[in-house]
Protein backbone atom coordinates (compact mmCIF):
# COMPACT_ATOMS: atom_id res chain seq x y z
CA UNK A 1 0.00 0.00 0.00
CA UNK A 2 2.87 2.70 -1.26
CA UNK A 3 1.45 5.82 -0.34
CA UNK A 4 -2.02 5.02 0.87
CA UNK A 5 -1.02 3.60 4.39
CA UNK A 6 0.91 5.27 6.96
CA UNK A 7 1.69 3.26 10.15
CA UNK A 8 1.58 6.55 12.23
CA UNK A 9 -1.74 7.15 11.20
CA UNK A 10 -3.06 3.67 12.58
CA UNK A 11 -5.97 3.66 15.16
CA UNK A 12 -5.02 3.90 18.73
CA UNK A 13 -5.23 0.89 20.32
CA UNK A 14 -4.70 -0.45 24.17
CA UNK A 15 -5.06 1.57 27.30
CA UNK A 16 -2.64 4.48 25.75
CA UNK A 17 -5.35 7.61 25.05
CA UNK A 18 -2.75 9.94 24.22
CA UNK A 19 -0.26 8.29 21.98
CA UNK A 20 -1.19 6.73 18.43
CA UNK A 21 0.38 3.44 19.66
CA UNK A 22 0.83 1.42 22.82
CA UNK A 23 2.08 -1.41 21.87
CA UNK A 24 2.67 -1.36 17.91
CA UNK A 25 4.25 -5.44 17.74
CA UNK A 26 0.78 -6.33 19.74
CA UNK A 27 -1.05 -4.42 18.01
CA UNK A 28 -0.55 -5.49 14.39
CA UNK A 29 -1.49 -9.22 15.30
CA UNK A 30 -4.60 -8.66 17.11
CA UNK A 31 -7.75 -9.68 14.87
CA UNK A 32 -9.34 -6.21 15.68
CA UNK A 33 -6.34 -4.39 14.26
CA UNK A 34 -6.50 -6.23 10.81
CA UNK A 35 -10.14 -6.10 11.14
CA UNK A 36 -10.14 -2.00 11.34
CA UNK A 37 -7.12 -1.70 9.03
CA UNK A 38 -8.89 -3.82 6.01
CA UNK A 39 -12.19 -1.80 6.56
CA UNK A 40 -10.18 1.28 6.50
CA UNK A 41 -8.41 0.28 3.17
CA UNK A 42 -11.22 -0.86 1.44
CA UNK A 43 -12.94 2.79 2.51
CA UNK A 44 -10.40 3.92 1.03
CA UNK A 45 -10.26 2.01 -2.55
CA UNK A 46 -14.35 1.61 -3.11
CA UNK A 47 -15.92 4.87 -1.63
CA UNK A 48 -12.56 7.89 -2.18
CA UNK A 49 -12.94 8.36 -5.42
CA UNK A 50 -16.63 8.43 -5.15
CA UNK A 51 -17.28 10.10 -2.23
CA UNK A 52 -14.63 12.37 -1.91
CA UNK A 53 -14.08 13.60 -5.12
CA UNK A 54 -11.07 15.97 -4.93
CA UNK A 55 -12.06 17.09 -1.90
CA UNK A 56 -9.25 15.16 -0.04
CA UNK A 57 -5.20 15.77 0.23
CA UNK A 58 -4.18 12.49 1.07
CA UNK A 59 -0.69 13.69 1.11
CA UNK A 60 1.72 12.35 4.04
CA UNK A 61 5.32 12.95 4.68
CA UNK A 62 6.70 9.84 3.36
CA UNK A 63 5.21 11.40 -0.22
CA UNK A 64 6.66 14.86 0.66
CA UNK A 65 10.45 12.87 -0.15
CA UNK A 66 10.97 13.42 -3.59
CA UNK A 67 12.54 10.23 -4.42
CA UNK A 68 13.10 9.27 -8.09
CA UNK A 69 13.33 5.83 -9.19
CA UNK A 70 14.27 4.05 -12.27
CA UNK A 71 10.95 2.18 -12.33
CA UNK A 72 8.35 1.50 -10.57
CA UNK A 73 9.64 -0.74 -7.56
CA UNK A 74 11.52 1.70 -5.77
CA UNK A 75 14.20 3.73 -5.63
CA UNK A 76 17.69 2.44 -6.50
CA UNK A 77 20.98 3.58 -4.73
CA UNK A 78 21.95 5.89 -6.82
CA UNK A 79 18.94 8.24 -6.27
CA UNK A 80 18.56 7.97 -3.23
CA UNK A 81 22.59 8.90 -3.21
CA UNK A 82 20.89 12.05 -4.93
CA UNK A 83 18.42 13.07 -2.99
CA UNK A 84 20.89 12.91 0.24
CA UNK A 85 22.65 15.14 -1.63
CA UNK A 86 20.01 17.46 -2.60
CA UNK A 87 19.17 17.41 1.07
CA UNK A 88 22.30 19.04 1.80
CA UNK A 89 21.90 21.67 -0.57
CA UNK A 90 20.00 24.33 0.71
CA UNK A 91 20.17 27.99 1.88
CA UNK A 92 22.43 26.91 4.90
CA UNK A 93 25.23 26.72 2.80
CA UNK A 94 25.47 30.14 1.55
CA UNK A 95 26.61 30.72 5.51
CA UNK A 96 29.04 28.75 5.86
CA UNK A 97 31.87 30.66 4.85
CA UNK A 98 30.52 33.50 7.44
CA UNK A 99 30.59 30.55 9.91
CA UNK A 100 34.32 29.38 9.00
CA UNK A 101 35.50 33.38 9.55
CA UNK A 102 34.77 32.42 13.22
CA UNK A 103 36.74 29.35 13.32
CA UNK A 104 39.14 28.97 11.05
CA UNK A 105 40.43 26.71 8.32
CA UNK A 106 41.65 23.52 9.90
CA UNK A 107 39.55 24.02 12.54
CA UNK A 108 36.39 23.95 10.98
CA UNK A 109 37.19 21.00 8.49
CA UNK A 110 37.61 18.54 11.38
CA UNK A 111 34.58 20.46 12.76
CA UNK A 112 32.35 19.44 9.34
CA UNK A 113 34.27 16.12 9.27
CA UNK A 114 32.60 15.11 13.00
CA UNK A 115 29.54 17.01 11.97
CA UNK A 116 29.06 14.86 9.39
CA UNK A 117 30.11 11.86 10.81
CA UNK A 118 28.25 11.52 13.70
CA UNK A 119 24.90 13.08 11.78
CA UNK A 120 25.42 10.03 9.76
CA UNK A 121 26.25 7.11 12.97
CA UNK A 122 22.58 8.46 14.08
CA UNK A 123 21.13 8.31 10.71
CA UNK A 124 22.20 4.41 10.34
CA UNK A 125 20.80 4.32 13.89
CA UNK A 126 16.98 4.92 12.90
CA UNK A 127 17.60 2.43 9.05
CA UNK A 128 19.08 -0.01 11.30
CA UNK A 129 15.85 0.31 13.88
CA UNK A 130 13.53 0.93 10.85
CA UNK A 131 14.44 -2.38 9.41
CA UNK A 132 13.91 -4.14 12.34
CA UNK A 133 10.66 -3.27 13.15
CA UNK A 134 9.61 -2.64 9.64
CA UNK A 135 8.43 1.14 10.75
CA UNK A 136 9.30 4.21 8.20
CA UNK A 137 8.58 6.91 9.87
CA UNK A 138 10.73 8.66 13.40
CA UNK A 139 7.28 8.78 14.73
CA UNK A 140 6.54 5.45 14.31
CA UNK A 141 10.05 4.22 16.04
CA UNK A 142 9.27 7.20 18.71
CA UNK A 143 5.88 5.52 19.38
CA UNK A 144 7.41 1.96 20.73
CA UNK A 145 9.44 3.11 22.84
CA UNK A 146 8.35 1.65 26.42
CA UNK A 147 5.58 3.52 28.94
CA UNK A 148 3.07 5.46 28.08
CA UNK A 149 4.48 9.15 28.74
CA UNK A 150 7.91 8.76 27.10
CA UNK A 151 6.62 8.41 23.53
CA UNK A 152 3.81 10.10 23.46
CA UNK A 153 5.85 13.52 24.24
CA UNK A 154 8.49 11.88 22.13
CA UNK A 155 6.42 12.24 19.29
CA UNK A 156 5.04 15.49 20.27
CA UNK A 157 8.65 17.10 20.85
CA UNK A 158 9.30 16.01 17.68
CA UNK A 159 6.23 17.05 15.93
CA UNK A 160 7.02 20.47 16.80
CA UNK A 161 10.79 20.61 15.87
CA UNK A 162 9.98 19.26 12.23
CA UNK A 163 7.21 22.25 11.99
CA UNK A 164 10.06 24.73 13.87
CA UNK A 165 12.80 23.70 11.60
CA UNK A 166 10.48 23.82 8.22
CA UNK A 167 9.01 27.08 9.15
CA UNK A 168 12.48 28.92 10.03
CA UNK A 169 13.44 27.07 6.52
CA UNK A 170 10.77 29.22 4.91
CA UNK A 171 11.49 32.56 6.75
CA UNK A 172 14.97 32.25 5.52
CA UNK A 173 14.18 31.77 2.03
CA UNK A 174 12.20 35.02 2.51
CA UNK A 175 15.87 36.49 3.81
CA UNK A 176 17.27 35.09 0.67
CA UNK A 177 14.21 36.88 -1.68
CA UNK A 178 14.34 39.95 -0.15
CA UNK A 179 17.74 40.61 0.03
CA UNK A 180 18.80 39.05 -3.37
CA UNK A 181 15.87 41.00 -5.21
CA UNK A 182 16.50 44.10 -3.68
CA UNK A 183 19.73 44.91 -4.97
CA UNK A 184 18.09 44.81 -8.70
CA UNK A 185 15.75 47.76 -8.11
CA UNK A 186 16.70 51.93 -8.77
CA UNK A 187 18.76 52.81 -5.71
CA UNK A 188 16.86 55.76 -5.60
CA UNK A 189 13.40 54.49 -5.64
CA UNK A 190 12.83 53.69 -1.40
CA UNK A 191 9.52 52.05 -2.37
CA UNK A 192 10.95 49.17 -4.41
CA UNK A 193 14.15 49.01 -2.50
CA UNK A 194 12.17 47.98 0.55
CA UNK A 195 13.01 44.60 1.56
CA UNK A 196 9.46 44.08 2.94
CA UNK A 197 7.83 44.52 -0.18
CA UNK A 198 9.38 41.52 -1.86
CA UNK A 199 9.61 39.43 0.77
CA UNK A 200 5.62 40.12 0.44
CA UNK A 201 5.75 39.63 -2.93
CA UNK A 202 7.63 36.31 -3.30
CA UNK A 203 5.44 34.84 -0.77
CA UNK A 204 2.58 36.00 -2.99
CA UNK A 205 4.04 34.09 -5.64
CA UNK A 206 5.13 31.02 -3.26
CA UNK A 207 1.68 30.24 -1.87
CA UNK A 208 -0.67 29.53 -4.66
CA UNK A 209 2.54 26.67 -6.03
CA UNK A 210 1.63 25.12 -2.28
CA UNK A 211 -1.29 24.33 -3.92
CA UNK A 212 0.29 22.71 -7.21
CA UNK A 213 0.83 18.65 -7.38
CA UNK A 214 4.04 18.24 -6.57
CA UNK A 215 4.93 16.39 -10.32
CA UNK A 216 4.86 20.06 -11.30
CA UNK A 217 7.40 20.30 -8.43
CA UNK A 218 10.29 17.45 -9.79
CA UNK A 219 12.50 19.78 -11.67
CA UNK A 220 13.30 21.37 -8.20
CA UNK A 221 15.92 19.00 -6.94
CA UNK A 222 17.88 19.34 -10.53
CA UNK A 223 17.68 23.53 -10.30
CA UNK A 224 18.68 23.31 -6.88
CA UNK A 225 22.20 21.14 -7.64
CA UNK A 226 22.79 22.96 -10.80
CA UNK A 227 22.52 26.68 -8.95
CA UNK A 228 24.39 25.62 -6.12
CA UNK A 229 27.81 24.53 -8.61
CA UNK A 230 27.16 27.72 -10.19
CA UNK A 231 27.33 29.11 -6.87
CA UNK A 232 30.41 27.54 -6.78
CA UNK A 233 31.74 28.20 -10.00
CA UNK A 234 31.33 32.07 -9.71
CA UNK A 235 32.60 31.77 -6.69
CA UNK A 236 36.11 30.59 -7.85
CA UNK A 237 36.09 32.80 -10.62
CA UNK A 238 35.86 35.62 -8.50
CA UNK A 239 38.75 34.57 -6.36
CA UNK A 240 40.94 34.16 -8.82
CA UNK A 241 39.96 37.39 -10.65
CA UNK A 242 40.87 39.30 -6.94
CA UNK A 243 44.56 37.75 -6.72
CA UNK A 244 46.04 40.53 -8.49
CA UNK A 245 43.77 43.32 -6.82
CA UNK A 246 43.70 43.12 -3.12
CA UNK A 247 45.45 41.11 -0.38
CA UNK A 248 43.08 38.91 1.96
CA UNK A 249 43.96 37.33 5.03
CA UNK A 250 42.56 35.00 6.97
CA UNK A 251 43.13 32.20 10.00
CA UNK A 252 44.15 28.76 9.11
CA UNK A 253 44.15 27.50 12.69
CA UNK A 254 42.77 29.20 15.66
CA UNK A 255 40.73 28.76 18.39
CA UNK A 256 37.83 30.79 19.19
CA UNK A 257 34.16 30.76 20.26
CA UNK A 258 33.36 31.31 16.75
CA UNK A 259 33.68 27.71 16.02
CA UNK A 260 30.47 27.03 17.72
CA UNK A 261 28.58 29.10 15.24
CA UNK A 262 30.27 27.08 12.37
CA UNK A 263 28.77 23.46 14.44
CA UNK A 264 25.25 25.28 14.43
CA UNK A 265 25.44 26.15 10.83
CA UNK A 266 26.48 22.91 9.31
CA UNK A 267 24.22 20.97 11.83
CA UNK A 268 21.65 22.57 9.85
CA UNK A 269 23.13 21.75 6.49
CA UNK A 270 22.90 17.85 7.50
CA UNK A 271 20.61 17.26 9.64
CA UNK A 272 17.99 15.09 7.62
CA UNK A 273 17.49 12.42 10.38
CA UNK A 274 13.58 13.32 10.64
CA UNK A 275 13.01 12.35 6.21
CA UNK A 276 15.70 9.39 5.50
CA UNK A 277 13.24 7.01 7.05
CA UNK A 278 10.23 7.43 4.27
CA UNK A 279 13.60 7.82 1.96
CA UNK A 280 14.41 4.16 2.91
CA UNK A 281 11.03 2.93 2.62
CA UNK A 282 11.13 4.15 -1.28
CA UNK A 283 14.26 1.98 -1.68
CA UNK A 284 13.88 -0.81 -4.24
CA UNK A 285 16.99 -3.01 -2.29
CA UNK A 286 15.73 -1.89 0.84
CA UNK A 287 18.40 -3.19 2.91
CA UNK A 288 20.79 -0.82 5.41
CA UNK A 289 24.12 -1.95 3.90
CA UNK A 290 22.31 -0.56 0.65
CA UNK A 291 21.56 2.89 1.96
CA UNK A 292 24.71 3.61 4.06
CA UNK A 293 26.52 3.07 0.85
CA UNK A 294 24.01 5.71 -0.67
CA UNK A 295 25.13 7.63 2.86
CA UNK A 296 28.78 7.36 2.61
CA UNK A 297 28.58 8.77 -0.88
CA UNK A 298 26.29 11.76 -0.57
CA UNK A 299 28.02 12.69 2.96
CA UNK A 300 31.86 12.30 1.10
CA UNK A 301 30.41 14.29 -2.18
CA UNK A 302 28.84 16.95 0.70
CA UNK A 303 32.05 17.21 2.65
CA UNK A 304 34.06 17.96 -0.58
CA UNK A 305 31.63 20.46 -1.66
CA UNK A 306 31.07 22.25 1.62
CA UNK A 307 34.79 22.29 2.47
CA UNK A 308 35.93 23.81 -0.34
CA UNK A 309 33.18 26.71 -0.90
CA UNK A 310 33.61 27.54 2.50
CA UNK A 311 37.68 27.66 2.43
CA UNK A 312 36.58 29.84 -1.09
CA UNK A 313 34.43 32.05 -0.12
CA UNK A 314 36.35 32.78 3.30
CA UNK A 315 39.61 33.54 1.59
CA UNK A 316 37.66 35.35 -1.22
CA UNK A 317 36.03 37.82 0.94
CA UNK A 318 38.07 37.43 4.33
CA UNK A 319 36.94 37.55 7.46
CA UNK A 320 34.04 40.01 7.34
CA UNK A 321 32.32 37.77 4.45
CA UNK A 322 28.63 38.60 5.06
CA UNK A 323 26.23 35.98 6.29
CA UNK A 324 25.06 35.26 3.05
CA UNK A 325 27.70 34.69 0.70
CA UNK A 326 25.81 36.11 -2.22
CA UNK A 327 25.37 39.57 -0.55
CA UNK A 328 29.30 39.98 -1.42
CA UNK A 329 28.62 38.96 -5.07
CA UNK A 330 29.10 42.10 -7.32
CA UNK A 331 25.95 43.97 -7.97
CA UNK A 332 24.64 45.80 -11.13
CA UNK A 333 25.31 49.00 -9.28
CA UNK A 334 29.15 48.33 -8.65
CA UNK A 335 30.92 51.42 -10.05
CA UNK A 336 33.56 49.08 -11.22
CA UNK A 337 31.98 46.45 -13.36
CA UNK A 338 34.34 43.64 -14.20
CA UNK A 339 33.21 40.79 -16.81
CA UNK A 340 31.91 38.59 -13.91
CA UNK A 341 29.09 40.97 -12.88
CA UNK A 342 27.02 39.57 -14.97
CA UNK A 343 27.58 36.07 -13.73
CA UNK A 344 27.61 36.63 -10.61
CA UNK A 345 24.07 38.66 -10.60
CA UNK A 346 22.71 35.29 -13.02
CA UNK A 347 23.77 33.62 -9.58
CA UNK A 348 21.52 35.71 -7.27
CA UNK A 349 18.45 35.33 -9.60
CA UNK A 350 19.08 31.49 -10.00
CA UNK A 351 18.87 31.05 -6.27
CA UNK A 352 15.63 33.16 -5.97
CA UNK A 353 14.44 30.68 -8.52
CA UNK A 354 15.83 27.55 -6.31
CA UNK A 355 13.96 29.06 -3.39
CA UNK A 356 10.28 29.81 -4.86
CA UNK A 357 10.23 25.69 -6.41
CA UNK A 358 11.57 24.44 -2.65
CA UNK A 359 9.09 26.29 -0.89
CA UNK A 360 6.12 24.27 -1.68
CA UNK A 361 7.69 21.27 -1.04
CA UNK A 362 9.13 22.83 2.91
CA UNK A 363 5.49 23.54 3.14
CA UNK A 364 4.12 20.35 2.29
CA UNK A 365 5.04 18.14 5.36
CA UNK A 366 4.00 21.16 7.54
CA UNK A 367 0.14 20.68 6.23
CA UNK A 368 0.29 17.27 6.17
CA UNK A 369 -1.29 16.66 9.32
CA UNK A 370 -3.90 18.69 8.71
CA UNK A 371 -4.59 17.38 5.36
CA UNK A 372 -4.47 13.71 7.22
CA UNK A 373 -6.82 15.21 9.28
CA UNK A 374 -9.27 16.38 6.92
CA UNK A 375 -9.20 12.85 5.39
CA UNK A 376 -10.07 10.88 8.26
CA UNK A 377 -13.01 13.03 8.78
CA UNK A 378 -14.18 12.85 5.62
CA UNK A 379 -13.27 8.58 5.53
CA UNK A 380 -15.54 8.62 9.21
CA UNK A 381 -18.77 11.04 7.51
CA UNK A 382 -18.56 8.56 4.58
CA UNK A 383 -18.63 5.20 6.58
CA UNK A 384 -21.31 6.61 8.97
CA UNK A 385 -23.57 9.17 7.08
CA UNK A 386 -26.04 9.47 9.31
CA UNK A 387 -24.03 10.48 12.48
CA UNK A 388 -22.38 13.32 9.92
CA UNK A 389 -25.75 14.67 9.24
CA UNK A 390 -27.03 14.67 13.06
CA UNK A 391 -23.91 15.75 13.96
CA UNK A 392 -23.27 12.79 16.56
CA UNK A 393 -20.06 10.46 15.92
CA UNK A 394 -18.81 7.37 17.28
CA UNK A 395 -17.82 8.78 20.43
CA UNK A 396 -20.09 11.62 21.13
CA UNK A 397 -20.95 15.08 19.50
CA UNK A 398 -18.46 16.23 16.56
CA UNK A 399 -16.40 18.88 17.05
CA UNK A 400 -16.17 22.40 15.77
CA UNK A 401 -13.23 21.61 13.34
CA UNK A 402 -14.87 18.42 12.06
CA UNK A 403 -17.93 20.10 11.42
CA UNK A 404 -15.78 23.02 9.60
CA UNK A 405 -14.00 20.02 7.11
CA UNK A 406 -18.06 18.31 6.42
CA UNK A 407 -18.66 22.28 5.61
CA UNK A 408 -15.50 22.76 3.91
CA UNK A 409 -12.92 19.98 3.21
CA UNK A 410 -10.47 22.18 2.16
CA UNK A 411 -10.46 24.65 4.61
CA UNK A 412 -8.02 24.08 7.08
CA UNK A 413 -5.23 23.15 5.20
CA UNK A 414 -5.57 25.98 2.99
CA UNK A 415 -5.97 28.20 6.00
CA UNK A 416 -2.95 26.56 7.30
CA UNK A 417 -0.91 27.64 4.12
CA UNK A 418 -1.44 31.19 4.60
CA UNK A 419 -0.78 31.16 8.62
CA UNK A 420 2.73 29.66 7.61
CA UNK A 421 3.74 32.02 4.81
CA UNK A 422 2.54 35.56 6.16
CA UNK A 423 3.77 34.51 9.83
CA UNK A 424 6.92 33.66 8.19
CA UNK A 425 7.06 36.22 5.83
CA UNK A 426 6.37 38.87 8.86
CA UNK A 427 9.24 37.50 10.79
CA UNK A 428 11.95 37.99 7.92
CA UNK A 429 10.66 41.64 8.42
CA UNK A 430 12.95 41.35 11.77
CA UNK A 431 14.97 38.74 11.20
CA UNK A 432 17.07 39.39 8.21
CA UNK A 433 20.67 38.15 9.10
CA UNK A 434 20.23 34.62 7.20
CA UNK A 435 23.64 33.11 9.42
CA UNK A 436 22.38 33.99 13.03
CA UNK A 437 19.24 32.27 11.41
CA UNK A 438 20.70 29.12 10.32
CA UNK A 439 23.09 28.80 13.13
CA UNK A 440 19.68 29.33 15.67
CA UNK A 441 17.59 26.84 13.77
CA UNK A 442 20.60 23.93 13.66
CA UNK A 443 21.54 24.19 17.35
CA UNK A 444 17.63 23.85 18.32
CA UNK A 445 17.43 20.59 16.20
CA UNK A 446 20.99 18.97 17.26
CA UNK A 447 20.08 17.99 20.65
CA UNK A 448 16.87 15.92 19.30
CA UNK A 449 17.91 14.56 16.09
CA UNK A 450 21.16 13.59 16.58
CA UNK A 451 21.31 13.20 20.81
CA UNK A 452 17.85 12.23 22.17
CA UNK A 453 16.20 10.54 19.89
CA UNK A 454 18.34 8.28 18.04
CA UNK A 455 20.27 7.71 21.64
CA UNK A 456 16.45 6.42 23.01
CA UNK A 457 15.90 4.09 19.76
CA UNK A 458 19.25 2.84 19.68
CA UNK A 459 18.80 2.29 23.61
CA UNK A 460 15.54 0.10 23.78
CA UNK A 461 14.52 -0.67 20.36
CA UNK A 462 18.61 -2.30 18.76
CA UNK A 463 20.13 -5.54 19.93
CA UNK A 464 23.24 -4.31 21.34
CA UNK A 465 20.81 -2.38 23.97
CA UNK A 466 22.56 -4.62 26.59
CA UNK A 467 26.20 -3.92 26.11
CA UNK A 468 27.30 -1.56 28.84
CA UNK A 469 30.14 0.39 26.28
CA UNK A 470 27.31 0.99 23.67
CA UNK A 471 24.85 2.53 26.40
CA UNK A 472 27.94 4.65 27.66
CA UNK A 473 28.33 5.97 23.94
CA UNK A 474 24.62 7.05 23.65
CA UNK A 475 24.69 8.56 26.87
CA UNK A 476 27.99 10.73 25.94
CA UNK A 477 26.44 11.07 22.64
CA UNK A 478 23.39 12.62 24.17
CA UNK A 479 25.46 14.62 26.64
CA UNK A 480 27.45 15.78 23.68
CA UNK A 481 24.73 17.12 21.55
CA UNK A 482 22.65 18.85 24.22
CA UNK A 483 25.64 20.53 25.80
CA UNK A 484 26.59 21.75 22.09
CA UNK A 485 22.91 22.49 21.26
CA UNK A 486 22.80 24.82 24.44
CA UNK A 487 25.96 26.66 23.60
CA UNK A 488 24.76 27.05 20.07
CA UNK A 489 21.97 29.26 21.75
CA UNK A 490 24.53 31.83 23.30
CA UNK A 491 27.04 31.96 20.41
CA UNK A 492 25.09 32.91 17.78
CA UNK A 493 27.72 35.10 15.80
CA UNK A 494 30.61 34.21 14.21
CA UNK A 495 32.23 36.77 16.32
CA UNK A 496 35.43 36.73 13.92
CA UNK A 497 36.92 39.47 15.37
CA UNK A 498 38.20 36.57 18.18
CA UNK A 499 40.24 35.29 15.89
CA UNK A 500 42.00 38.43 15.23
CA UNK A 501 44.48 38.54 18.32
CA UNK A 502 46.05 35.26 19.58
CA UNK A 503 43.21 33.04 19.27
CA UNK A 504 44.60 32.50 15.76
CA UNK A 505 48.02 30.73 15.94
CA UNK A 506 48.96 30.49 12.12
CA UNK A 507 47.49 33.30 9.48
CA UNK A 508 47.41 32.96 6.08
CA UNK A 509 47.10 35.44 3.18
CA UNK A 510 46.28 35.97 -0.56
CA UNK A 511 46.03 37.97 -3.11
CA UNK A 512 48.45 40.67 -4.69
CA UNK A 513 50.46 41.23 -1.64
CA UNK A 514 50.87 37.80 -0.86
């Protein structure tokens, strides 16, 4: 059932009121379970189509992963390879250069190298637990964990970091609108050289494509890696065109607070722990030997590729590179226009473009729920009619939302849309330094994704839950990421200015002086 059925969005069961699942294993033997789950599929197949008629999202977040495979079986290693990659690719990268200036060359290359390695121990943490237990979604693993209170505000916490992380994913790409667009505009015209208005206007523009079906949406992961090695190649270009102009230095190796900043930043490059599940569910050799080598490969390809645009774009710029690289691109306004103005401007629009095709699809698992929502209530008014119409269900009167979806199917999750885009769109009006951003949203999500959770999976739900070294190593694991989570809450600025007394104990330069 690819795509129909989601185990998250079974029927509680057992004495557990406020979690979706008690006791999953249990649950999916009893007769009653297959009982409810065959009347619920066959709801689904006869009376949908009939019923329903296009009134009904049935959109979930394993269909949110844009996985592409060869054929119709599943995906094969090599795109799911890709879509790691594409996961990678994103506005937090156009920081990380900013984030370096705080701490460092060498420094922040073993930084990125344990980033990534340990981002990818707790991704083969949930596979590993996925297979076992034959669950796809970090809900679904978060649900069987033992006692009643642990996984129900497992899943809640968790819930509400996805939502967090998405919707500070969408106020940044209003950053990335506003102040990309901006520079375009008459420099003496203050009405279209306010930020405000286009960060209005591309979420205008970005909220009716929620709406589109996301096969409109597919050319998105392509633009995305084909701007971002533009990105790239621009980038070099530019550096080499500024050897024979002006001398920049910068720190190879030093040691200041700023290297905290850089951990926040590329913990929000990486961190993909809460989509690879409904990734490996897509996978036509669905085994985890299969998708680590998928993992090794993306996570080597992303290390290459983040380590060297963010040694480039540091030594490019030096150590007052802003926190979005592009802002330091050359604008159409530059008295001095060199023959890489043009490029480099071609570089600013492409990643407007990247941002208005990703947005619908950082929106999408955000609705979800309430599209899932708005299905089951619909699925319930069609199996009992009558209670619908008196306004009585199964377990009492129906409730002023369900009566809102019989009025309305659509309602809420279009309503939902615009909440998330002007909310988000308001907040760029204050929050317009994109690094500060990124480094905010990447410490909030460390201590869950990579410490909690996968420590409390890999505690109760893997074999080697009795061996006393491996529950020592999630519990430093879990210490680690908290403790780095918490101090990625007070350093919040590269603060490269650390680096420019002893904290930096070898200095490099380059350029014309050099």
């Amino acid at each position: 059932m690819d795509g129909e059925y989601n185990p998250i969005d079974q029927p509680t069961y057992g004495n557990s009121a406020g979690s979706h699942r008690s006791d999953p294993v249990n649950q999916a033997e009893s007769p009653e379970f297959a009982r409810d789950l065959e009347k619920l599929e066959e709801l689904a197949d006869q009376k949908q189509a009939r019923l329903l008629s296009g009134s009904v999202n049935t959109s979930s977040f394993t269909s949110q992963i844009h996985v592409s495979p060869e054929d119709e079986n599943g995906a094969t290693v090599t795109s799911v390879t890709l879509n790691l990659i594409g996961g990678g690719l994103g506005t937090g990268i156009l920081s990380m250069p900013w984030g370096m200036a705080g701490g460092s060359i060498l420094l922040s290359l073993g930084v990125l190298a344990l980033v990534l390695g340990v981002n990818a121990f707790t991704i083969m943490i949930l596979v590993y637990a996925g297979d076992k237990y034959q669950q796809f979604e970090l809900g679904c693993l978060l649900a069987m964990l033992p006692g009643k209170r642990l996984p129900y505000w497992s899943q809640i916490i968790s819930n509400c970091l996805v939502w967090a992380t998405l919707w500070g994913v969408i106020v940044g790409y209003c950053i990335v609108i506003q102040t990309q667009i901006v520079p375009f505009m008459p420099e003496d015209n203050s009405t279209l050289t306010d930020k405000k208005l286009w960060a209005a206007a591309g979420t205008a523009l970005a909220i009716p494509l929620c709406f589109l079906n996301t096969k409109y949406l597919s050319f998105t992961s392509g633009l995305s890696v084909f701007t971002n090695m533009y990105l790239f190649c621009v980038l070099i270009a530019l550096t080499i065109d500024g050897l024979d102009k002006t001398e920049k230095e910068f720190c190879v190796l030093g040691f200041g607070p700023g290297i905290v900043t850089f951990s926040s930043t590329m913990q929000y490059g990486v961190i993909i722990q809460f989509c690879v599940l409904p990734m490996y569910k897509e996978m036509k050799d669905r085994r985890p030997a299969a998708f680590g080598k998928a993992l090794a490969i993306s996570f080597t390809f992303l290390f290459c590729l983040f380590s060297i645009f963010a040694v480039v774009g540091y030594m490019c710029f030096g150590p007052t590179v802003e926190q979005d690289i592009l802002d330091d691109y050359p604008s159409i306004h530059d008295s001095h226009k060199t023959s890489l103005n043009i490029p480099a401007n071609v570089a600013k629009i492409g990643m407007v473009l990247v941002v208005l095709g990703v947005y619908p699809l950082m929106m999408m698992p955000m609705i979800s729920p309430v599209r899932e929502f708005e299905r089951r209530v619909l699925l319930e008014a069609a199996e009992t009619p009558r209670c619908a119409e008196s306004g009585e269900s199964h377990g009492g009167c129906i409730t002023s939302l369900q009566r809102i979806v019989l009025k309305s199917p659509k309602l809420l999750s279009t309503g939902a849309v615009f909440l998330i885009g002007i909310t988000a769109c308001v907040c760029s009006f204050k929050i317009d330094k994109l690094g500060e951003l990124n480094a905010v949203s990447g410490a909030a999500q460390a201590s869950f994704f990579v410490g909690i959770f996968p420590a409390l999976i890999a505690w109760y739900l893997l074999e080697k839950k009795e061996s006393t070294r491996w529950r020592n190593g999630l519990v430093f694991l879990t210490f680690a990421s908290c403790s780095l989570s918490l101090m990625g809450f007070i350093f919040i600025d590269n603060q490269h200015a650390k680096l420019d007394g002893d904290a930096c104990i070898w200095r490099g330069h380059i350029g014309s002086n050099s």
